[in-house]
Protein backbone atom coordinates (compact mmCIF):
# COMPACT_ATOMS: atom_id res chain seq x y z
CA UNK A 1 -97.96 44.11 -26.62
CA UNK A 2 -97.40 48.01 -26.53
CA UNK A 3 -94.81 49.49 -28.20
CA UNK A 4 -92.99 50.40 -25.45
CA UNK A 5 -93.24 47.04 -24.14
CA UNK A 6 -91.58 45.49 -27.08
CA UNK A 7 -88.24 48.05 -27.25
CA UNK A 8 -88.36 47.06 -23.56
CA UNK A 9 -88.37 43.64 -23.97
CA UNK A 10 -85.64 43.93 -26.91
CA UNK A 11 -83.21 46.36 -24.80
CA UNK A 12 -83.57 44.77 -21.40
CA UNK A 13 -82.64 41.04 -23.25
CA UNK A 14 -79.59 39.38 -21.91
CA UNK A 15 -78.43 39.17 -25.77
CA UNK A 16 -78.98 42.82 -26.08
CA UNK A 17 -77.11 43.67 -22.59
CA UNK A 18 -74.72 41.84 -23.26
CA UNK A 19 -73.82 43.89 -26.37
CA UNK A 20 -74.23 47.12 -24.19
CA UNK A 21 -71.94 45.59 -21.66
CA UNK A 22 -69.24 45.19 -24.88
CA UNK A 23 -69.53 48.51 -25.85
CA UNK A 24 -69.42 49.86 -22.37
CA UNK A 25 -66.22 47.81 -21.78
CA UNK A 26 -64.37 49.03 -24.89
CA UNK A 27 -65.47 52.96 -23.89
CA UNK A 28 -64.08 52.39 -20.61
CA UNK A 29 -61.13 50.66 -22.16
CA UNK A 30 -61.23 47.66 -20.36
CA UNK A 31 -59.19 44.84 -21.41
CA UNK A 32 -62.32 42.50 -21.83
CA UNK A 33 -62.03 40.88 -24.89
CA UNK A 34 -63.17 37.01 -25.95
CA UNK A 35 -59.74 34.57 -27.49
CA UNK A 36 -60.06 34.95 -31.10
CA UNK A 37 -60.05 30.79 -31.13
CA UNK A 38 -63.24 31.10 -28.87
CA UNK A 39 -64.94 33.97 -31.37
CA UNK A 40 -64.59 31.79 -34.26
CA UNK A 41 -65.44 28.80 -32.78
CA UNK A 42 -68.89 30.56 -31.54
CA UNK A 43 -69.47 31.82 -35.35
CA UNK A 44 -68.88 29.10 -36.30
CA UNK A 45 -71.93 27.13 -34.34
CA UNK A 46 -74.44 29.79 -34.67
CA UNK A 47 -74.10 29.91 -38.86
CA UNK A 48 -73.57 25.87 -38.62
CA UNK A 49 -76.55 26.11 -35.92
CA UNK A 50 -79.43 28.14 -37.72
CA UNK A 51 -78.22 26.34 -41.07
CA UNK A 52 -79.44 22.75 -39.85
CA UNK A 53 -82.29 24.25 -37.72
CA UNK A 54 -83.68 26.06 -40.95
CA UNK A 55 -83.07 22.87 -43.22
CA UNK A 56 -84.97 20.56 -40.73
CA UNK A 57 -88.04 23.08 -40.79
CA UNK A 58 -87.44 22.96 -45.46
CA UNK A 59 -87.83 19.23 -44.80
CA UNK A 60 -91.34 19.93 -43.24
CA UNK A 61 -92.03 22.74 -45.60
CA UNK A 62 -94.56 22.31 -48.79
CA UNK A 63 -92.45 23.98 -51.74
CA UNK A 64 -95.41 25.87 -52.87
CA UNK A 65 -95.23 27.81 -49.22
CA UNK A 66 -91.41 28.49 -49.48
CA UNK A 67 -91.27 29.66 -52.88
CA UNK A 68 -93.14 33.20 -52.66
CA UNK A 69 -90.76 34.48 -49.78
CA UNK A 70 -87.78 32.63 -51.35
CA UNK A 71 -88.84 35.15 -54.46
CA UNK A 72 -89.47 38.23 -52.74
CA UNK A 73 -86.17 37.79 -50.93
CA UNK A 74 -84.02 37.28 -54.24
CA UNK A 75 -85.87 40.21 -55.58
CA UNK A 76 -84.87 42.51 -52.26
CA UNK A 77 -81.44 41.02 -52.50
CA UNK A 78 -81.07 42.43 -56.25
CA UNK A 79 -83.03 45.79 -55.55
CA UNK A 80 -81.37 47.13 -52.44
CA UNK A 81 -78.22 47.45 -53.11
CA UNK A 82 -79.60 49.34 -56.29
CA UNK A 83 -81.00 51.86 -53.88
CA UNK A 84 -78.42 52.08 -51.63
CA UNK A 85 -75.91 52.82 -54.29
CA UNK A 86 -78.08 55.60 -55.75
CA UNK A 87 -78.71 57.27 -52.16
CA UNK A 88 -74.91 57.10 -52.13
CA UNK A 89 -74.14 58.58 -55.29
CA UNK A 90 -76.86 61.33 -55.79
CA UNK A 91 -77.24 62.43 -52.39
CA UNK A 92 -73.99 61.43 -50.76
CA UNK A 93 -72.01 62.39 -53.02
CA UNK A 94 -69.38 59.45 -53.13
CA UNK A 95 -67.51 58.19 -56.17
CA UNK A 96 -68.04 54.94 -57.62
CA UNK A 97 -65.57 52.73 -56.27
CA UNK A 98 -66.87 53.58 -52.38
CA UNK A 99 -70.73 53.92 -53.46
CA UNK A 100 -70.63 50.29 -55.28
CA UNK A 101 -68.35 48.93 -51.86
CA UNK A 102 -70.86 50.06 -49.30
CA UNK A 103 -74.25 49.43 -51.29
CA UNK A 104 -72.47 45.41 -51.60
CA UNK A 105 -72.58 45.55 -47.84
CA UNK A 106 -76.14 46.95 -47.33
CA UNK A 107 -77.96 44.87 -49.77
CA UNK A 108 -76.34 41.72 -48.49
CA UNK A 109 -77.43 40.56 -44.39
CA UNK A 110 -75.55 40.30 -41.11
CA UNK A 111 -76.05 36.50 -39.85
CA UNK A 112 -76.23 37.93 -36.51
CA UNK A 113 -78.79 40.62 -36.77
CA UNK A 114 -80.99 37.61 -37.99
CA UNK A 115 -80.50 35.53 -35.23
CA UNK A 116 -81.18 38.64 -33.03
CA UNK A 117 -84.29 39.28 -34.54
CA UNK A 118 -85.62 35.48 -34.32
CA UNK A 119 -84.51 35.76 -30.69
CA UNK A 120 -86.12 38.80 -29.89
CA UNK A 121 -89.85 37.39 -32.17
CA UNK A 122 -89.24 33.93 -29.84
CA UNK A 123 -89.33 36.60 -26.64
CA UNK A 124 -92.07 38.06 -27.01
CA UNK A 125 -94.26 35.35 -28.68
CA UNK A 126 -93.95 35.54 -32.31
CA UNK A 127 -92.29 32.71 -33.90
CA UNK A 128 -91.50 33.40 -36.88
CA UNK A 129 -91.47 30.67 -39.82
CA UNK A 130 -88.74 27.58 -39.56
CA UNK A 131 -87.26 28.18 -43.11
CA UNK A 132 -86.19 31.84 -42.61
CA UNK A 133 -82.58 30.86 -42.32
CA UNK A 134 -83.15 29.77 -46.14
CA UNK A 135 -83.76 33.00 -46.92
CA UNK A 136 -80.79 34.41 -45.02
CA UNK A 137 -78.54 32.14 -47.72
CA UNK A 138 -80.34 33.47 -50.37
CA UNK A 139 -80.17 37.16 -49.69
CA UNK A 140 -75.83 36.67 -48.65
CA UNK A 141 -74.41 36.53 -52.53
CA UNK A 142 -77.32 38.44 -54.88
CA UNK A 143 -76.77 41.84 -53.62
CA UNK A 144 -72.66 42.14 -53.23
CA UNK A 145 -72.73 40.53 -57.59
CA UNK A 146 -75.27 43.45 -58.05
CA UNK A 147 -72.98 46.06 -56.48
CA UNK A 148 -69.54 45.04 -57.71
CA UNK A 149 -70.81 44.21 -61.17
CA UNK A 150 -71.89 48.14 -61.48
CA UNK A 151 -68.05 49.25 -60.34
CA UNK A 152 -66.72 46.28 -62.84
CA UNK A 153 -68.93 47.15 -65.58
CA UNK A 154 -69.11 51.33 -65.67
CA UNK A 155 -64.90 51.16 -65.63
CA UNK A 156 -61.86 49.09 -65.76
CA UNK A 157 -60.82 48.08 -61.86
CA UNK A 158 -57.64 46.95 -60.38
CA UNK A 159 -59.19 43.65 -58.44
CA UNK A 160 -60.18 40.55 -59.11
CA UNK A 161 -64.24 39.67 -60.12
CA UNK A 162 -63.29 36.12 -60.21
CA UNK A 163 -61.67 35.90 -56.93
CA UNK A 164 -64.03 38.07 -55.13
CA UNK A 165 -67.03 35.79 -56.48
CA UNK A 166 -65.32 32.70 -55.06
CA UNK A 167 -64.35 34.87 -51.77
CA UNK A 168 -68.20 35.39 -51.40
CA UNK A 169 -69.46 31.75 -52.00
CA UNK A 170 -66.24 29.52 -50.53
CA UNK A 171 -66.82 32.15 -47.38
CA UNK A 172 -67.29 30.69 -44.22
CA UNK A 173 -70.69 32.19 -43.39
CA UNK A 174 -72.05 30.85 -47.22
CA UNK A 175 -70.58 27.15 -46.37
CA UNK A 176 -71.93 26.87 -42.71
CA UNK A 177 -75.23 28.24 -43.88
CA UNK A 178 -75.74 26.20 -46.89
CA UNK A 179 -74.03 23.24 -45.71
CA UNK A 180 -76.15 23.33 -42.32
CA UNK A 181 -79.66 23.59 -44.15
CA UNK A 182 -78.55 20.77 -46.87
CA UNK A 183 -77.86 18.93 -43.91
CA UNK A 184 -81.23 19.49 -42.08
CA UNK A 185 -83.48 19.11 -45.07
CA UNK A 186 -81.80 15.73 -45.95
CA UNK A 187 -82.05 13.84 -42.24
CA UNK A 188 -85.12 15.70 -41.03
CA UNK A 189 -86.16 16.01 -37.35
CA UNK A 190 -86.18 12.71 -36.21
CA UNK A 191 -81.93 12.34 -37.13
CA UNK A 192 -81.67 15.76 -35.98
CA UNK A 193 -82.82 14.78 -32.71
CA UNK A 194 -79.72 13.66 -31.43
CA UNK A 195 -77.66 16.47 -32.07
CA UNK A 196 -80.74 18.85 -31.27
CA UNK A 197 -79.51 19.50 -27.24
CA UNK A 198 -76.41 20.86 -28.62
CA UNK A 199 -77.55 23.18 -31.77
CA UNK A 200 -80.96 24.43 -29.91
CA UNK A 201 -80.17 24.38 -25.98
CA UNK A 202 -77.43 25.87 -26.05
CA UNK A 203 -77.62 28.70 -28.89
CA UNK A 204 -78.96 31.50 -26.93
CA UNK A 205 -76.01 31.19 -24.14
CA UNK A 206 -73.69 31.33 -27.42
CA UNK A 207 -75.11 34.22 -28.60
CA UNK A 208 -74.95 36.42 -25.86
CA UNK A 209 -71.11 35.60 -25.60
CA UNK A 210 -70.63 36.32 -29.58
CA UNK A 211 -72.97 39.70 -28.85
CA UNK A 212 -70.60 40.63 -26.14
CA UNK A 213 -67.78 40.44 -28.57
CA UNK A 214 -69.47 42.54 -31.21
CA UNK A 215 -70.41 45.08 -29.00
CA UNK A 216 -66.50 45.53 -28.44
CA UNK A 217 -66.61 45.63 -31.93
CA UNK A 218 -68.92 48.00 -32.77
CA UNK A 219 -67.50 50.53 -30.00
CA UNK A 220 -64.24 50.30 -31.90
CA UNK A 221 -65.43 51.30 -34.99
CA UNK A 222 -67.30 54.22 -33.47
CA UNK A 223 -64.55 56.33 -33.12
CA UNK A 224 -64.55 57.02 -37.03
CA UNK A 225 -67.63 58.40 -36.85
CA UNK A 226 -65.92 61.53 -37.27
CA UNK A 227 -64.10 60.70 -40.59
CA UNK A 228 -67.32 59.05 -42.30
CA UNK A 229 -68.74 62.20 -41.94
CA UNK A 230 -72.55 63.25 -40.94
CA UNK A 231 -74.39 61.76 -43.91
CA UNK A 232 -73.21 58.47 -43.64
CA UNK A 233 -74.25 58.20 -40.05
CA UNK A 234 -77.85 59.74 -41.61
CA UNK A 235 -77.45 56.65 -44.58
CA UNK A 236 -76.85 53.97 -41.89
CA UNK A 237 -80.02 54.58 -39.83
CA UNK A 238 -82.38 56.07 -42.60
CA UNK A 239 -81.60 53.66 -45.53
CA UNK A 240 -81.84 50.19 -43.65
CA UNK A 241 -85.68 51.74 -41.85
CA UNK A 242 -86.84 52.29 -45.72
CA UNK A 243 -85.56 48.52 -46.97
CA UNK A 244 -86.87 46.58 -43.88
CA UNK A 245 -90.20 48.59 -43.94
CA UNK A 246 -90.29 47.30 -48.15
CA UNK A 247 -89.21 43.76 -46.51
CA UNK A 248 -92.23 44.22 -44.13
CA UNK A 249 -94.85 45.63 -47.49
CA UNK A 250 -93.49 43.00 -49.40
CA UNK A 251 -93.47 39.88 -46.81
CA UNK A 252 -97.42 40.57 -46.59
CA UNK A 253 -97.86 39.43 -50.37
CA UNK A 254 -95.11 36.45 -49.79
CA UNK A 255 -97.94 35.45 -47.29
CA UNK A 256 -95.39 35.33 -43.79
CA UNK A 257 -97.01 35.48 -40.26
CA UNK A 258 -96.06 38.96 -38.77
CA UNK A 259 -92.68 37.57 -37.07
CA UNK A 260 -91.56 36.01 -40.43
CA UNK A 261 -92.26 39.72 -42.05
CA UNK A 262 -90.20 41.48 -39.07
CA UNK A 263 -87.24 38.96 -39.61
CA UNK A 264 -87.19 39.76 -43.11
CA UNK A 265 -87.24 43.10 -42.41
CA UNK A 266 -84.30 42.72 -39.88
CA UNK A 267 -82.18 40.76 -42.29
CA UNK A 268 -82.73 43.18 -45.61
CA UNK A 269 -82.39 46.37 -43.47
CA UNK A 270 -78.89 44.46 -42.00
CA UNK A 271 -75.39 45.39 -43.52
CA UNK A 272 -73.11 42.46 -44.13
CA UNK A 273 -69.24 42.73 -42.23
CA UNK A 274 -68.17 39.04 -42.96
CA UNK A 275 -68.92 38.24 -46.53
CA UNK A 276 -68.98 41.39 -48.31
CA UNK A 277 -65.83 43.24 -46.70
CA UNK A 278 -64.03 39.96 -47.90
CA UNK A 279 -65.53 40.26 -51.42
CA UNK A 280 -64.42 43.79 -51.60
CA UNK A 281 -61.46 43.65 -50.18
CA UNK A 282 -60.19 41.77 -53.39
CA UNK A 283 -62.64 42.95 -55.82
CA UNK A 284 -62.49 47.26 -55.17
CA UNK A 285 -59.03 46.98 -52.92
CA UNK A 286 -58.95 51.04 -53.66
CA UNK A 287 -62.45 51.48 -51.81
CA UNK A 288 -62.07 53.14 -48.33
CA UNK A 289 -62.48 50.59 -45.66
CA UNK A 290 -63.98 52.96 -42.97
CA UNK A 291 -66.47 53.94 -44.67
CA UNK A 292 -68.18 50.36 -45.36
CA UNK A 293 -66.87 48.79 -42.19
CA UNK A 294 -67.92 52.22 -39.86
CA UNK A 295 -71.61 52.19 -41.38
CA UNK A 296 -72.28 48.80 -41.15
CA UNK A 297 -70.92 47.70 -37.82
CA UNK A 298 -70.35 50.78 -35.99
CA UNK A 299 -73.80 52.42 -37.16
CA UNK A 300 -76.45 50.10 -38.29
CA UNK A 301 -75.84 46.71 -36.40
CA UNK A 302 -75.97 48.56 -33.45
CA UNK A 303 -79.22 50.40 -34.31
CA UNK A 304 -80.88 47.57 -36.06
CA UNK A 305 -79.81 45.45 -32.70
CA UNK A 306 -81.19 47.76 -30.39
CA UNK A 307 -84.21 49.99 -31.71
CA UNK A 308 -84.37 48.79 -35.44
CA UNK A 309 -85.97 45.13 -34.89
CA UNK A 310 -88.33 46.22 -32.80
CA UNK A 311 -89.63 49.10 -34.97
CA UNK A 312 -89.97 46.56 -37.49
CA UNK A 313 -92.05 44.35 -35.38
CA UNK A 314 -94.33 46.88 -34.48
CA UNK A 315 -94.73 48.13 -37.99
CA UNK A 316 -95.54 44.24 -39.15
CA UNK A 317 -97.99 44.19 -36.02
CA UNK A 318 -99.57 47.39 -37.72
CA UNK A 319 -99.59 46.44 -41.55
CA UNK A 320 -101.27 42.83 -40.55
CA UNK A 321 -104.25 45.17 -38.75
């Protein structure tokens, strides 16, 4: 498939348009907007949904072919928030507090973007491997320790490491996802079955209402562009290309297929906006709010959603000759 065939394919999705039609209806200031009951209840079947679908494919899946990705994933979830923090600091410019808050966000991974990307590899034939949303619970908690533990450890702060760490793993997107693929790797596909009408024939209707939301969102939060200033628009396109195209590099030598590489690269080039705004809400309550919550769901959820994934695509397309 051509290049331009796959942002096509991506941008003329009805997951993707029906982001664009959220965004268009909060511009236009429409009074469009899903029941808070029926946005929750959505999360909560997509997290709970790619949870058991990922532990029914673990239940299939030698350990010996899970454990190289599971590795390289850890080791991206511990090394890019490292790099974002220094971008933030040495370039950017931004004091400790907000450096170490953002970087927590952009090493962790937006649940969403990953489904997104799966989506988009399923649309254009590229399935990527069953155990990804494994790795989606392993890269949530690594990088948002890594960040606040540099704020906690280079000075005193006024919040709470113990409460933030529970925050992060009693959250409801750690639970769902955990507790989903414990479920599916202990009854398998054949007890799955049942239940599998609901979780897999319905998902990609659920997603394009919980896309509509978050394009609502997202066109909320781009009216701070203003106040988060130039470079952090610059950080929130620039620094999640550079981590998804190491996800790509990296996923070679983890041995995944070229859609397994490209959903990697869409989940470590994502910015968490569920489980790392709690964690540092509590943890660095003097850190700036529009900052992290402007970069990662104004700026780079709606890039990686739109152009991002299938950049990465085509770049795992190229690397795999």
């Amino acid at each position: 498939m051509e290049h331009i065939d796959v942002l096509a394919a991506n941008l003329l999705s009805p997951i993707i348009l029906s982001f664009v039609l959220g965004v268009i209806a909060s511009l236009v200031r429409s009074d469009l907007r899903l029941p808070d009951a029926l946005y929750q209840a959505l999360s909560i079947y997509l997290l709970l949904a790619i949870g058991l679908k990922g532990g029914v494919e673990l239940h299939k899946t030698p350990l010996l072919a899970f454990l190289g990705p599971a590795l390289v994933t850890l080791f991206l979830g511990l090394l890019t928030p490292v790099i974002a923090y220094n971008v933030l600091r040495r370039l950017g410019r931004f004091d400790r507090v907000n450096a170490a808050a953002i970087a927590a966000h952009y090493g962790s991974v937006s649940a969403v973007t990953f489904i997104v990307a799966t989506s988009f590899g399923t649309l254009i034939g590229h399935t990527p491997e069953g155990f990804m949303p494994a790795l989606v619970a392993i890269l949530e908690v690594p990088a948002i320790v890594v960040a606040l533990m540099i704020a906690f450890t280079r000075e005193k702060r006024a919040g709470s490491w113990r409460d933030a760490l529970h925050e992060v793993l009693a959250g409801r997107s750690v639970v769902l996802l955990v507790g989903g693929l414990l479920i599916g790797l202990i009854v398998g596909p054949e007890k799955f079955e049942p239940v599998s009408p609901f979780f897999v024939s319905g998902f990609q209707g659920a997603l394009a209402l919980f896309l509509l939301e978050m394009g609502i969102l997202a066109a909320r939060r781009l009216q701070d562009l203003r106040e988060v200033g130039f470079f952090l628009v610059g950080f929130g396109i620039l620094v999640p290309i550079v981590h998804g195209l190491l996800a790509v590099w990296l996923g070679g030598y983890a041995g995944l297929s070229v859609a397994g590489r490209a959903v990697l690269a869409a989940m470590v080039s994502s910015a968490s906006y569920i489980a790392a705004p709690a964690a540092v809400r509590i943890a660095l309550p003097e850190a700036n709010p529009t900052f992290y919550l402007t970069a990662s769901l104004g700026i780079t959820f709606p890039f990686n959603v739109t152009l991002g994934i299938p950049l990465y695509y085509t770049f795992a397309t190229w690397l795999a000759g």
